[in-house]
Protein backbone atom coordinates (compact mmCIF):
# COMPACT_ATOMS: atom_id res chain seq x y z
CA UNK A 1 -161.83 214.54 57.25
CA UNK A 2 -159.07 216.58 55.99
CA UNK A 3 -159.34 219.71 58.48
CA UNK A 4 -159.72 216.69 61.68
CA UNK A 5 -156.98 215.10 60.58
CA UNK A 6 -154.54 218.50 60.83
CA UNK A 7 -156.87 219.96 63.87
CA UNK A 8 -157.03 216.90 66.25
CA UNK A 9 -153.78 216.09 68.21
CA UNK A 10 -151.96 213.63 68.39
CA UNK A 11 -152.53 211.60 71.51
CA UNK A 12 -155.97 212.12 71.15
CA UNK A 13 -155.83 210.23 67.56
CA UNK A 14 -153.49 207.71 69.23
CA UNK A 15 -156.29 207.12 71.64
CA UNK A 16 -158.79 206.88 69.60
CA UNK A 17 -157.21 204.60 67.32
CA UNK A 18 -155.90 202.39 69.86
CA UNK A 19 -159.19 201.91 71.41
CA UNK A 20 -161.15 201.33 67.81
CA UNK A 21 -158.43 198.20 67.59
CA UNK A 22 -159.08 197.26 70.15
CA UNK A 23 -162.40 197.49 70.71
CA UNK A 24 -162.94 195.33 67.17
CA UNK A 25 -160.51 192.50 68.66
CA UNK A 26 -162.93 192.30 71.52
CA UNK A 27 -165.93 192.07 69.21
CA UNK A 28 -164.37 189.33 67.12
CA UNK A 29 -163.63 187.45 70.45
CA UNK A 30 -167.35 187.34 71.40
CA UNK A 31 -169.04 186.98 68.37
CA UNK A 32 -166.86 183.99 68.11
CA UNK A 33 -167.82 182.41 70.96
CA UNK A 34 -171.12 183.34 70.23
CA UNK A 35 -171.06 181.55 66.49
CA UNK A 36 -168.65 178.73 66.98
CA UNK A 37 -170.03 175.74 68.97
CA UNK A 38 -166.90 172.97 69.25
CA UNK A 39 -167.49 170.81 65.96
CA UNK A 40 -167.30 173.87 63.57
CA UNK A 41 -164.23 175.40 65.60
CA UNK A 42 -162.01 173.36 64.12
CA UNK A 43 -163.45 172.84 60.84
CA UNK A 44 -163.25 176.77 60.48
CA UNK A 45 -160.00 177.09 62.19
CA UNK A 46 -158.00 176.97 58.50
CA UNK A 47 -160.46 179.22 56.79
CA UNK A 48 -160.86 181.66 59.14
CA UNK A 49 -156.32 182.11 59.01
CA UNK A 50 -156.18 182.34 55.82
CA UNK A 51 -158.21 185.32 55.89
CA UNK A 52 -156.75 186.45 58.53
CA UNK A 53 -153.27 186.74 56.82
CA UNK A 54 -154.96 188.18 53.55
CA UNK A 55 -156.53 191.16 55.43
CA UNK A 56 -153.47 191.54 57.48
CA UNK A 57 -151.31 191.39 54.55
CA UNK A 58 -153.74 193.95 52.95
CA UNK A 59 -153.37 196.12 55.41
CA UNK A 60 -149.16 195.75 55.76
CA UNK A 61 -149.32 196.97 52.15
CA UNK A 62 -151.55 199.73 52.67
CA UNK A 63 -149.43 201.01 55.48
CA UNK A 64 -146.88 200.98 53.46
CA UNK A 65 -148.17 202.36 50.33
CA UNK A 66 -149.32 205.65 52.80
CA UNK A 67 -146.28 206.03 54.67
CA UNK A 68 -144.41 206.45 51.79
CA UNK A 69 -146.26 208.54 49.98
CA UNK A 70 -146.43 210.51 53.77
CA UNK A 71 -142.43 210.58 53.68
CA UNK A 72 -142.41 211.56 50.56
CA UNK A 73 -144.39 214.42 50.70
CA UNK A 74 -142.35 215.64 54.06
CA UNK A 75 -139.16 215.21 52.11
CA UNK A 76 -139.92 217.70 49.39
CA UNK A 77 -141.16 220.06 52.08
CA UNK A 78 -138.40 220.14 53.78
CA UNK A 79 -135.78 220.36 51.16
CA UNK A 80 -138.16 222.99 49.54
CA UNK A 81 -137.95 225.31 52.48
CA UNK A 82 -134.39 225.00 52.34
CA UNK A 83 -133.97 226.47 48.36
CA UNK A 84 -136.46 229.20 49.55
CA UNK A 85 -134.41 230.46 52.28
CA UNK A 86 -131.33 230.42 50.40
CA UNK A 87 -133.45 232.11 47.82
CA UNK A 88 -134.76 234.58 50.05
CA UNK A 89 -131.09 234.89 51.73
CA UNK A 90 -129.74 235.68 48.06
CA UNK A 91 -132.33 238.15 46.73
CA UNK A 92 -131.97 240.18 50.88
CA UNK A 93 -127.68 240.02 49.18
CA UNK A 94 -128.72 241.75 46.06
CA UNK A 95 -130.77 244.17 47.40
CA UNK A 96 -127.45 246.30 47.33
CA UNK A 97 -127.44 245.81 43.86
CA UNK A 98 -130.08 248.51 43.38
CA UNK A 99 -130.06 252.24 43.80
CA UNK A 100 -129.88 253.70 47.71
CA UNK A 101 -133.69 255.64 47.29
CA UNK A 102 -134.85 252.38 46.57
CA UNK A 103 -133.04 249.98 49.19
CA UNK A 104 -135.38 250.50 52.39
CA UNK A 105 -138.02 249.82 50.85
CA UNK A 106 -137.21 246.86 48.97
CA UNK A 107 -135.92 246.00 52.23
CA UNK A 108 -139.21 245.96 54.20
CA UNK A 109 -140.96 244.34 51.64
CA UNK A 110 -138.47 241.52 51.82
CA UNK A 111 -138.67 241.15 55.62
CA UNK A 112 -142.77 241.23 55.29
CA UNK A 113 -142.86 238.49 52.78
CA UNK A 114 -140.66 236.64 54.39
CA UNK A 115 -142.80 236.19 57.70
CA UNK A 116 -145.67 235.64 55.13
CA UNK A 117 -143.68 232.55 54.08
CA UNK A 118 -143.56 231.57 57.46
CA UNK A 119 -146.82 231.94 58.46
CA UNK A 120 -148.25 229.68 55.44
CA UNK A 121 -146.07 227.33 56.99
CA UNK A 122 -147.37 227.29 60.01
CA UNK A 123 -150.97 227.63 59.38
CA UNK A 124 -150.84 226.31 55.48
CA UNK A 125 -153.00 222.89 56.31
CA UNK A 126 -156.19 225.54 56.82
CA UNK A 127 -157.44 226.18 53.10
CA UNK A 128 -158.97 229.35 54.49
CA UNK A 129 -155.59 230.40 56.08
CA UNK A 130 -154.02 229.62 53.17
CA UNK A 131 -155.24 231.63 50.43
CA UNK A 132 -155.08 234.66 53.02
CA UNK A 133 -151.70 234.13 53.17
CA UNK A 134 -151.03 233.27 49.51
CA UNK A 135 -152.98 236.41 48.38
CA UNK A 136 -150.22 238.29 50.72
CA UNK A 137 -147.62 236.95 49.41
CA UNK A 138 -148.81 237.43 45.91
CA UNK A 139 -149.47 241.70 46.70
CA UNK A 140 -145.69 241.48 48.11
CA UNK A 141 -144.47 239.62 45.09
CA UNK A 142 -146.12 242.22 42.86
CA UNK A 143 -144.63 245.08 45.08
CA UNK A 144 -141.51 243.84 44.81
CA UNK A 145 -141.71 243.18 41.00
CA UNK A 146 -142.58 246.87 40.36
CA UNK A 147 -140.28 247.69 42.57
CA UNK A 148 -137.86 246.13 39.99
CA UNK A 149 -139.36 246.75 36.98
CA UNK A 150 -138.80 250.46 38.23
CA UNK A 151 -135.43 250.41 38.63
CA UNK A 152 -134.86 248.37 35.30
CA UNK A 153 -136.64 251.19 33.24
CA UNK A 154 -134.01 253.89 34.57
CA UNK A 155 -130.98 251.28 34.16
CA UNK A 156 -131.84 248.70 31.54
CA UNK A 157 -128.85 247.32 30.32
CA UNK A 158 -127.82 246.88 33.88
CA UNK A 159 -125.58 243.57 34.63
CA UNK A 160 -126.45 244.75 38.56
CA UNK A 161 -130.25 245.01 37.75
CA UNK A 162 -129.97 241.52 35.80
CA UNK A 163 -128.81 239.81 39.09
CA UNK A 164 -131.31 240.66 41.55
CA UNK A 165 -134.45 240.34 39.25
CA UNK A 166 -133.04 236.71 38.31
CA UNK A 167 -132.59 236.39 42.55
CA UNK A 168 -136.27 237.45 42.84
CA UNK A 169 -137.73 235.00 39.81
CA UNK A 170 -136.12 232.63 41.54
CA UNK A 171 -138.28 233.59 44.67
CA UNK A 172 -141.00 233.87 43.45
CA UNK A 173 -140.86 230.46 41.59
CA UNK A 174 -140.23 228.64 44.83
CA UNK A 175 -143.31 230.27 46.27
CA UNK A 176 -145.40 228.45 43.72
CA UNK A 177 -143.22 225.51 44.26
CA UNK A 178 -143.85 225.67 47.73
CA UNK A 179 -147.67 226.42 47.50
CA UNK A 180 -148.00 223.31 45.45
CA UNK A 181 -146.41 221.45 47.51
CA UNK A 182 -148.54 222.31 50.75
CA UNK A 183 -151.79 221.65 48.57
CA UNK A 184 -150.53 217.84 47.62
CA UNK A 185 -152.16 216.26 50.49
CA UNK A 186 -152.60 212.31 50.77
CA UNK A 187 -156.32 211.90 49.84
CA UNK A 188 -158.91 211.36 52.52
CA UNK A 189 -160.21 208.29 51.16
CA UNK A 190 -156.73 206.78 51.81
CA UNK A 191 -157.01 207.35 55.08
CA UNK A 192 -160.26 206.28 55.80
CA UNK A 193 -159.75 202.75 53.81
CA UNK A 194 -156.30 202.52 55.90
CA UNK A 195 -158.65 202.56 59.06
CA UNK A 196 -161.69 200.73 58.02
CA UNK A 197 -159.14 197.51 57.10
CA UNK A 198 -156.81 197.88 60.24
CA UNK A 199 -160.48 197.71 62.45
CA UNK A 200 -161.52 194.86 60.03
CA UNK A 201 -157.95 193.03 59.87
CA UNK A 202 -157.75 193.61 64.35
CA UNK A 203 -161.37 192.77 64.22
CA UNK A 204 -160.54 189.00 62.47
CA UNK A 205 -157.65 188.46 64.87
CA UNK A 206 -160.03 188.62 67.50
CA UNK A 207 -162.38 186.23 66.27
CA UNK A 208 -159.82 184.13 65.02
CA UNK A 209 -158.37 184.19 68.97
CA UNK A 210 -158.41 180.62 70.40
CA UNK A 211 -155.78 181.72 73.23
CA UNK A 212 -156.62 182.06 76.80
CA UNK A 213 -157.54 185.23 77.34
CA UNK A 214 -154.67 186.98 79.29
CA UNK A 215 -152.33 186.20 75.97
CA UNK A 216 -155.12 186.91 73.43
CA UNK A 217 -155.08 190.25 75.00
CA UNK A 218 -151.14 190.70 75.15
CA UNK A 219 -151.41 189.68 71.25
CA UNK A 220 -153.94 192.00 70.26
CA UNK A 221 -153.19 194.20 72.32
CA UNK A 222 -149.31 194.72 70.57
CA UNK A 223 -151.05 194.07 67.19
CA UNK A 224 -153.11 197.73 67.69
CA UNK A 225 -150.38 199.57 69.38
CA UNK A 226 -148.00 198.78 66.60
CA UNK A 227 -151.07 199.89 63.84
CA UNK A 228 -151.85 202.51 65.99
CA UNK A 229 -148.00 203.59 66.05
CA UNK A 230 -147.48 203.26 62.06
CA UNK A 231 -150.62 205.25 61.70
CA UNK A 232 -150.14 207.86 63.64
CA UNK A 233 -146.20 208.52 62.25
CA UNK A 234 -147.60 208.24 58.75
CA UNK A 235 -150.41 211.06 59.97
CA UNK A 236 -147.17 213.33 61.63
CA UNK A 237 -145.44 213.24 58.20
CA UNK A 238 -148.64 213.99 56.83
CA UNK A 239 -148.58 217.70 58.59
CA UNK A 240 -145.41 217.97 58.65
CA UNK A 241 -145.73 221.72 60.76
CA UNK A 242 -146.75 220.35 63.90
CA UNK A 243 -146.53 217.10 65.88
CA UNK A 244 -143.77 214.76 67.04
CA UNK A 245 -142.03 215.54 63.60
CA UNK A 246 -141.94 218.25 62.03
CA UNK A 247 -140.17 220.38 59.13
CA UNK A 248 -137.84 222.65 60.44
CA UNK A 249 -138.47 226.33 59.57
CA UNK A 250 -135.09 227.39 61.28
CA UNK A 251 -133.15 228.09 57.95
CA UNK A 252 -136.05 230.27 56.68
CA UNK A 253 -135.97 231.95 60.38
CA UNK A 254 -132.00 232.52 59.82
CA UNK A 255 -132.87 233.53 56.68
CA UNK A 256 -135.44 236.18 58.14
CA UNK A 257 -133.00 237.58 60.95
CA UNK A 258 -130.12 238.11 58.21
CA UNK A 259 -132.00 240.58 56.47
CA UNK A 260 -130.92 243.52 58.24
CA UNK A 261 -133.64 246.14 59.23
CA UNK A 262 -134.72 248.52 56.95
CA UNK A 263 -134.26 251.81 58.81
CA UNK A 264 -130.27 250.65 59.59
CA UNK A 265 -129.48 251.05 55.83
């Protein structure tokens, strides 16, 4: 459920969901007609919107519950990508903090983990994907710890030294920030429960229906295309690296194309 939810796009879920609404208003309607010969009509009328308006209340406060938690979740993204590239953009400052032999080097290994940040980004909703690039990251971090820890063994008193291994702890911190933050999905079973009532609550309405049926169509009709909308902005925030909104990777990008390459100093 998980890997269809990130894979499939997103008219295609639109679609889909639309249709399912749909598709259980029409169901109501007939079986309805079907049940409901003219004496019980009206004596059902009352029960029959009353749990109506529970279900549909039901689902008003699921959809909210899993937006939020949806916005949520995209917030902390975003303003997480934003402390790593200023992270990143400090530790590329203080790479002149450390002796000249040492420099390029440092250098690259900045610039590679930094499109390795990027990347799990991009491609972080794929578990697989994701520990490839996490393990990545990890060998860079490593490198770039020794790389310190080098350095710091010639010069260890150094207030220099002191500044850009505090600059890379930071970086490294925010990667496991970051990581966590990619692996806190919404649970399936939220999802699916925030379907199976909107087909239920759209499948009531419909049976419920005693308009002719041009308007009980308009009704239901705007009843699933508003679900259908909710649903499919609270899926967007969900991924929040692809689809009509997304988290904005341009600072860590800027961050990326500040580092200077490594051959220039």
């Amino acid at each position: 459920m998980e890997l269809w939810l990130n894979s499939v796009g997103e008219w295609t879920l639109f679609l889909i969901l639309l249709g399912a609404l749909q598709g259980a208003a029409a169901v109501g309607y007939r079986l309805a007609l079907r049940h409901a010969d003219s004496r019980s009509r009206a004596d059902g009328k009352s029960e029959v919107s009353s749990i109506q308006g529970a279900v549909l209340g039901l689902l008003a406060l699921l959809l909210g519950f899993t937006f939020a938690m949806a916005a949520q979740r995209f917030e902390d993204r975003k303003l997480l990508i934003r402390d790593e590239a200023n992270g990143i953009g400090t530790l590329g400052l203080r790479i002149d903090l450390i002796p000249k032999e040492r420099r390029v080097h440092v250098r690259e290994l900045l610039l590679r983990y930094t499109d390795t940040c990027i990347a799990l980004q991009l491609e972080g909703f794929d578990p697989a994907r994701l520990r490839e690039h996490h393990m990545h990251a990890s060998q860079l971090q490593n490198q770039l710890w020794a790389e310190a820890m080098a350095v710091a063994a010639v010069v260890p008193d150094s207030e220099t030294m002191s500044l850009f291994i505090s600059a890379l702890n930071e970086v490294i911190d925010l990667h496991g920030m970051q990581l966590a933050a990619i692996r806190n999905r919404i649970p399936s079973a939220i999802f699916l429960l925030l379907f199976a009532v909107s087909v239920v609550a759209l499948g009531l309405v419909g049976y419920g229906s005693s308009l002719p049926h041009r308007q009980r169509f308009a009704l239901t009709f705007l009843l699933s295309l508003l679900f259908s909308c909710v649903m499919i902005l609270t899926v967007d925030l969900h991924r929040p690296t692809r689809g009509l909104v997304t988290v904005s990777l341009t600072s860590l990008q800027e961050a990326r194309d500040s580092l200077p390459p490594a051959a220039t100093r």
